[in-house]
N, C-alpha and C. Protein backbone atom coordinates (compact mmCIF):
# COMPACT_ATOMS: atom_id res chain seq x y z
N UNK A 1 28.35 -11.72 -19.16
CA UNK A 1 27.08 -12.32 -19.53
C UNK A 1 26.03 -11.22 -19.67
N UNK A 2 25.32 -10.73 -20.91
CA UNK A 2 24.17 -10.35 -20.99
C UNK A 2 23.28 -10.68 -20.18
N UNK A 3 22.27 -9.69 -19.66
CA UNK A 3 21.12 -9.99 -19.10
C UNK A 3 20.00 -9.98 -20.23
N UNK A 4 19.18 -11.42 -19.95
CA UNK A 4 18.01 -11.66 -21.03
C UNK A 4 17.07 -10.50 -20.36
N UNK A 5 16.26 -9.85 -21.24
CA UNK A 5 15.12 -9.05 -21.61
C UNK A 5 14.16 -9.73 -21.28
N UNK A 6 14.06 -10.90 -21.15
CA UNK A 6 12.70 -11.25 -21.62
C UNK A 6 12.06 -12.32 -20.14
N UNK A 7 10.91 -12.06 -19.89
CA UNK A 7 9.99 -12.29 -18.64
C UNK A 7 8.65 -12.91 -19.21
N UNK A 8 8.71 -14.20 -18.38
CA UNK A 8 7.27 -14.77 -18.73
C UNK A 8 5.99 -13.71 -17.29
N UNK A 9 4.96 -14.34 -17.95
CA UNK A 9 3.84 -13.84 -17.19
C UNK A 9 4.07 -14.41 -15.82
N UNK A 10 4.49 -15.30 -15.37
CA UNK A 10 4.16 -15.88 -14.02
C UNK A 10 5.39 -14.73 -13.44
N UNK A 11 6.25 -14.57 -13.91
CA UNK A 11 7.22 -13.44 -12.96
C UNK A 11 7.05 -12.36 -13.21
N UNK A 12 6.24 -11.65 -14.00
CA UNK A 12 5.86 -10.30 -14.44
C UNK A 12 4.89 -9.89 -12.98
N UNK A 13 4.15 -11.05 -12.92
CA UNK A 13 2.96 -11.03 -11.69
C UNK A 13 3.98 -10.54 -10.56
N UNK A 14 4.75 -12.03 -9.93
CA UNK A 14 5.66 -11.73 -9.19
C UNK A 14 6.27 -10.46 -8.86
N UNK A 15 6.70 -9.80 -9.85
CA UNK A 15 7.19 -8.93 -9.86
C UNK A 15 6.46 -7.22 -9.64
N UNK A 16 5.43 -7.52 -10.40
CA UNK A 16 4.30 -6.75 -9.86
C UNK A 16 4.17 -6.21 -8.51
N UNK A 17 3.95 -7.83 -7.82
CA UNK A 17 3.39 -7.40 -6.62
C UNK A 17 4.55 -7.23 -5.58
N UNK A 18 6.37 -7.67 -5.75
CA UNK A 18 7.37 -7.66 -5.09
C UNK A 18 7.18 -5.61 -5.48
N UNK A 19 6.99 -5.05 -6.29
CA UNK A 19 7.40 -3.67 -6.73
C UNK A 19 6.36 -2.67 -5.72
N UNK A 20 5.19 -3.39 -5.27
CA UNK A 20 4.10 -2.92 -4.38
C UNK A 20 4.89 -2.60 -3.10
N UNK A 21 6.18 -3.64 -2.63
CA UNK A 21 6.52 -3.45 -1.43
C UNK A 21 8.22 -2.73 -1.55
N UNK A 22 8.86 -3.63 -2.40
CA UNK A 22 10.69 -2.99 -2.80
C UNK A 22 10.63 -2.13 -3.92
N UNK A 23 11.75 -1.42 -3.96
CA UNK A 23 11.77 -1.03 -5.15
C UNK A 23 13.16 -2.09 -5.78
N UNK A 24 12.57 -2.39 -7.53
CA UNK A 24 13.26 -3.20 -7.98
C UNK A 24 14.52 -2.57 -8.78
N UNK A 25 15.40 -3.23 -9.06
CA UNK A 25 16.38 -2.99 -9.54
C UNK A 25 16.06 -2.40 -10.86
N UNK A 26 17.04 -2.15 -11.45
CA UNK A 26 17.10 -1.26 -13.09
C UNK A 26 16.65 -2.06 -13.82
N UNK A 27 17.66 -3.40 -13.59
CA UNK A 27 17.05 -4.40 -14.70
C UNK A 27 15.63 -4.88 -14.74
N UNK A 28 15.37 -5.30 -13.56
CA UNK A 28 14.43 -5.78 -12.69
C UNK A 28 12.91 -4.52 -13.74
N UNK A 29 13.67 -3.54 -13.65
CA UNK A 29 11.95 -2.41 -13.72
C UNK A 29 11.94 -2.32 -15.59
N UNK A 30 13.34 -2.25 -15.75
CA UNK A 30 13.10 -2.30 -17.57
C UNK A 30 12.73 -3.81 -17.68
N UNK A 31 12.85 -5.15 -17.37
CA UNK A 31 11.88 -5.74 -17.94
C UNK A 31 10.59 -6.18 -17.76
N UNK A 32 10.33 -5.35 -16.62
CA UNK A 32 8.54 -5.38 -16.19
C UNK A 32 8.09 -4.24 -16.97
N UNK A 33 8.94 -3.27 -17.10
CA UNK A 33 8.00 -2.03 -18.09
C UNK A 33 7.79 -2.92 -19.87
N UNK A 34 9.02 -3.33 -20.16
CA UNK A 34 9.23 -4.16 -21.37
C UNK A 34 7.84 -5.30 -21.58
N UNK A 35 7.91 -5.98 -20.68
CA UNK A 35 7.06 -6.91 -20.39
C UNK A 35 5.37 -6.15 -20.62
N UNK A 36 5.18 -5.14 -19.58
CA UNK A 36 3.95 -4.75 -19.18
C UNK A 36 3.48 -3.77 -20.93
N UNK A 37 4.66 -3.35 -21.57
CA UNK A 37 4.00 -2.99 -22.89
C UNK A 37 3.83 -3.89 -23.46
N UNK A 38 4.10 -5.12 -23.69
CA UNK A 38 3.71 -5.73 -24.72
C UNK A 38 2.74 -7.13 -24.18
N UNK A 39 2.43 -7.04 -23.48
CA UNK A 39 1.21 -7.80 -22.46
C UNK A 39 -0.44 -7.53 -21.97
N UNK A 40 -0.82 -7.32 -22.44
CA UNK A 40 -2.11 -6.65 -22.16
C UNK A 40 -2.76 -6.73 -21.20
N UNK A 41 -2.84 -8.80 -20.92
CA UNK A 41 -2.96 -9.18 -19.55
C UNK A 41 -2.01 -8.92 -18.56
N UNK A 42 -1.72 -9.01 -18.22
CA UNK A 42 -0.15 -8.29 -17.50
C UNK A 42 -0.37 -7.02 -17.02
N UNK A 43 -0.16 -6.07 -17.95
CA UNK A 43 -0.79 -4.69 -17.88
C UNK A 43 -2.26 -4.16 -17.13
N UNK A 44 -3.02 -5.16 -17.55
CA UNK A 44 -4.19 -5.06 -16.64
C UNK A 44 -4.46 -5.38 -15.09
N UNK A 45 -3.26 -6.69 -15.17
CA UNK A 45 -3.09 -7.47 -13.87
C UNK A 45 -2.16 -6.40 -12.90
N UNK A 46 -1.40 -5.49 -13.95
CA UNK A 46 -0.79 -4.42 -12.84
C UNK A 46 -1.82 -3.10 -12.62
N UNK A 47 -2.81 -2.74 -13.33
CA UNK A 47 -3.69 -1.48 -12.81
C UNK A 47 -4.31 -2.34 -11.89
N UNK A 48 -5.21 -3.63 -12.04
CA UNK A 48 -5.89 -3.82 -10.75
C UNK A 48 -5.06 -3.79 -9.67
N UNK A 49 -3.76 -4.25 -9.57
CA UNK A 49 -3.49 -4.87 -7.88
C UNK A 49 -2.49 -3.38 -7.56
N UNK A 50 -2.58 -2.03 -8.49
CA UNK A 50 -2.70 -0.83 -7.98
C UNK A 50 -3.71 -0.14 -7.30
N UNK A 51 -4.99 -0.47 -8.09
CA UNK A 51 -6.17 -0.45 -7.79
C UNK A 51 -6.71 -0.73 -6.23
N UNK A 52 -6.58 -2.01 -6.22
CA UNK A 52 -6.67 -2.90 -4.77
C UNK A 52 -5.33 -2.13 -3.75
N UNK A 53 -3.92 -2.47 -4.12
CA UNK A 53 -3.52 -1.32 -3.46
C UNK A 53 -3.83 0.06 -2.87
N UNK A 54 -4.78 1.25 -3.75
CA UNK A 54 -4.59 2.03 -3.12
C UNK A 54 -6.02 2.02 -2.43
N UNK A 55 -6.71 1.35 -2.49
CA UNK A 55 -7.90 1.12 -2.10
C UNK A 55 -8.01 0.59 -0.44
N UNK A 56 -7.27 -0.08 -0.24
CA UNK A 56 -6.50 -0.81 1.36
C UNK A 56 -5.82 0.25 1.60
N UNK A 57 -4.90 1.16 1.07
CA UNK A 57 -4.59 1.79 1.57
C UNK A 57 -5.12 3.26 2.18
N UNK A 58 -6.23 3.31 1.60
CA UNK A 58 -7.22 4.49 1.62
C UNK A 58 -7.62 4.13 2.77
N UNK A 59 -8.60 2.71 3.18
CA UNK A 59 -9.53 2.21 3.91
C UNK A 59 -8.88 2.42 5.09
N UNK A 60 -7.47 1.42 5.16
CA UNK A 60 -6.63 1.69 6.71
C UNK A 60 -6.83 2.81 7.23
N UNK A 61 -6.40 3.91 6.42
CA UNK A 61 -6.47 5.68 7.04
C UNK A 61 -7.30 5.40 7.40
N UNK A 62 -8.71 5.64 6.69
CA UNK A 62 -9.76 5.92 7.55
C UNK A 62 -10.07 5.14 8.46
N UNK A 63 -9.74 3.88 8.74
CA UNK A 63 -10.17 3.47 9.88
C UNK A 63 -9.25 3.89 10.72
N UNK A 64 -8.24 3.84 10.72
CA UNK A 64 -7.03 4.78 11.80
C UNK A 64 -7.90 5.93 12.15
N UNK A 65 -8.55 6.96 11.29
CA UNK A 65 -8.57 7.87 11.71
C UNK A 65 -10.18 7.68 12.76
N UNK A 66 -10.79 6.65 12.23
CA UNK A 66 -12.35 6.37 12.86
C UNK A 66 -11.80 5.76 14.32
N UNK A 67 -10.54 5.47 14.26
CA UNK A 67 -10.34 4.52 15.79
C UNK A 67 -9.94 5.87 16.70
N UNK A 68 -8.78 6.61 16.29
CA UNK A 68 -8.55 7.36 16.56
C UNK A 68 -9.89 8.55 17.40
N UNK A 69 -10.88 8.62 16.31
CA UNK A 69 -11.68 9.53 16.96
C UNK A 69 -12.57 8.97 18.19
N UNK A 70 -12.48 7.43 17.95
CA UNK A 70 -13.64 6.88 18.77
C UNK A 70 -12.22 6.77 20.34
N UNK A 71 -11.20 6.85 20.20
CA UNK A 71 -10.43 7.06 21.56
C UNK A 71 -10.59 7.81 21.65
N UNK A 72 -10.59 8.94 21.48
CA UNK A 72 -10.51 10.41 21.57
C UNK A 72 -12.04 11.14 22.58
N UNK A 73 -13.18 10.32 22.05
CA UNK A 73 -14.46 10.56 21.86
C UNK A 73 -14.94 10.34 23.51
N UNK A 74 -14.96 11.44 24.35
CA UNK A 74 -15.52 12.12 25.67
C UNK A 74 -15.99 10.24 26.38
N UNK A 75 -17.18 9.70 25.45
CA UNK A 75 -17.92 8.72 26.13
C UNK A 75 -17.12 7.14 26.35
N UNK A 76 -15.94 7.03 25.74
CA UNK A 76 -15.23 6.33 25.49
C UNK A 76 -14.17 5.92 26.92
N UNK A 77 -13.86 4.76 27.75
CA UNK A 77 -12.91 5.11 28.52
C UNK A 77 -11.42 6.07 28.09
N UNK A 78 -10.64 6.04 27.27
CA UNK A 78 -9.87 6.00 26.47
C UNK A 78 -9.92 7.54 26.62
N UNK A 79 -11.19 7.99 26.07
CA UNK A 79 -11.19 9.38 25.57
C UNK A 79 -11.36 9.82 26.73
N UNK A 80 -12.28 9.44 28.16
CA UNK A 80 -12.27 10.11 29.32
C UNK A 80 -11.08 10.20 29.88
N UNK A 81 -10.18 9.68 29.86
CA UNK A 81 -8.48 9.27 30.43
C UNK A 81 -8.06 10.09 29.72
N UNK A 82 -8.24 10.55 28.20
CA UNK A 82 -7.44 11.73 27.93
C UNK A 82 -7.64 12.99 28.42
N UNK A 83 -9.30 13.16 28.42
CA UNK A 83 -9.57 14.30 28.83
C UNK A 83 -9.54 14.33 30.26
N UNK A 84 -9.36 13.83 30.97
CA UNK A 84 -9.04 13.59 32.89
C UNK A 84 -7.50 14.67 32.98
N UNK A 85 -6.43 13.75 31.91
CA UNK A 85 -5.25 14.10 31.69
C UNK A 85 -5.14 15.35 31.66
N UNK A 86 -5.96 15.59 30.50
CA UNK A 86 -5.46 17.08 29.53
C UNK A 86 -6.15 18.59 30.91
N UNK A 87 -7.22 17.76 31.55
CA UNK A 87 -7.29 18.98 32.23
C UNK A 87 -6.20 19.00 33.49
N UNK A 88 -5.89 17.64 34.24
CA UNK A 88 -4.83 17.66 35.14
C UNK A 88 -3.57 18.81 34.53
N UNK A 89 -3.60 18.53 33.34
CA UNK A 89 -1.72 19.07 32.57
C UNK A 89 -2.32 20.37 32.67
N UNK A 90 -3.25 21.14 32.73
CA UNK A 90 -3.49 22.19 32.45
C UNK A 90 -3.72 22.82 33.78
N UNK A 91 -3.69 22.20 34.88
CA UNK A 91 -4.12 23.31 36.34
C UNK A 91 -2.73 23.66 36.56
């Protein structure tokens, strides 16, 4: 049995956003690329929710890294417990 080529919009989406998390099969990616050239909406619907992707993914870091500093940070219990530590490890 041939595999059909051809993908409506409601699974192009789908597929979109399944490709954000798996990577899709051969077939699976030639007919979202197939799809995404000849779709305009589609195509657009995949730069935004890249867009929004890397955008959440930017934000997390930095807040990881803002939590991170605020444990870290002398006035903080968190950060006094490290630094209590770090001088204990060091006598």
């Amino acid at each position: 049995m041939k595999p059909s080529l051809h993908l409506n919009c409601k699974k192009a989406t789908e597929m979109v956003e399944k490709q954000a998390v798996v990577r899709l099969s051969f077939w699976g990616n030639l007919k979202l690329k197939l799809h995404l050239a000849i779709c305009s909406a589609c195509k657009t619907y995949h730069r935004q929710s890249l867009a929004i992707d890397q955008f959440f993914k930017e934000h997390s870091e930095s807040s990881l890294r803002e939590e991170e500093i605020k444990e870290n940070h002398p006035t903080s219990s968190t950060g006094l417990k490290n630094q209590i530590i770090n001088h204990l490890n060091n006598l």
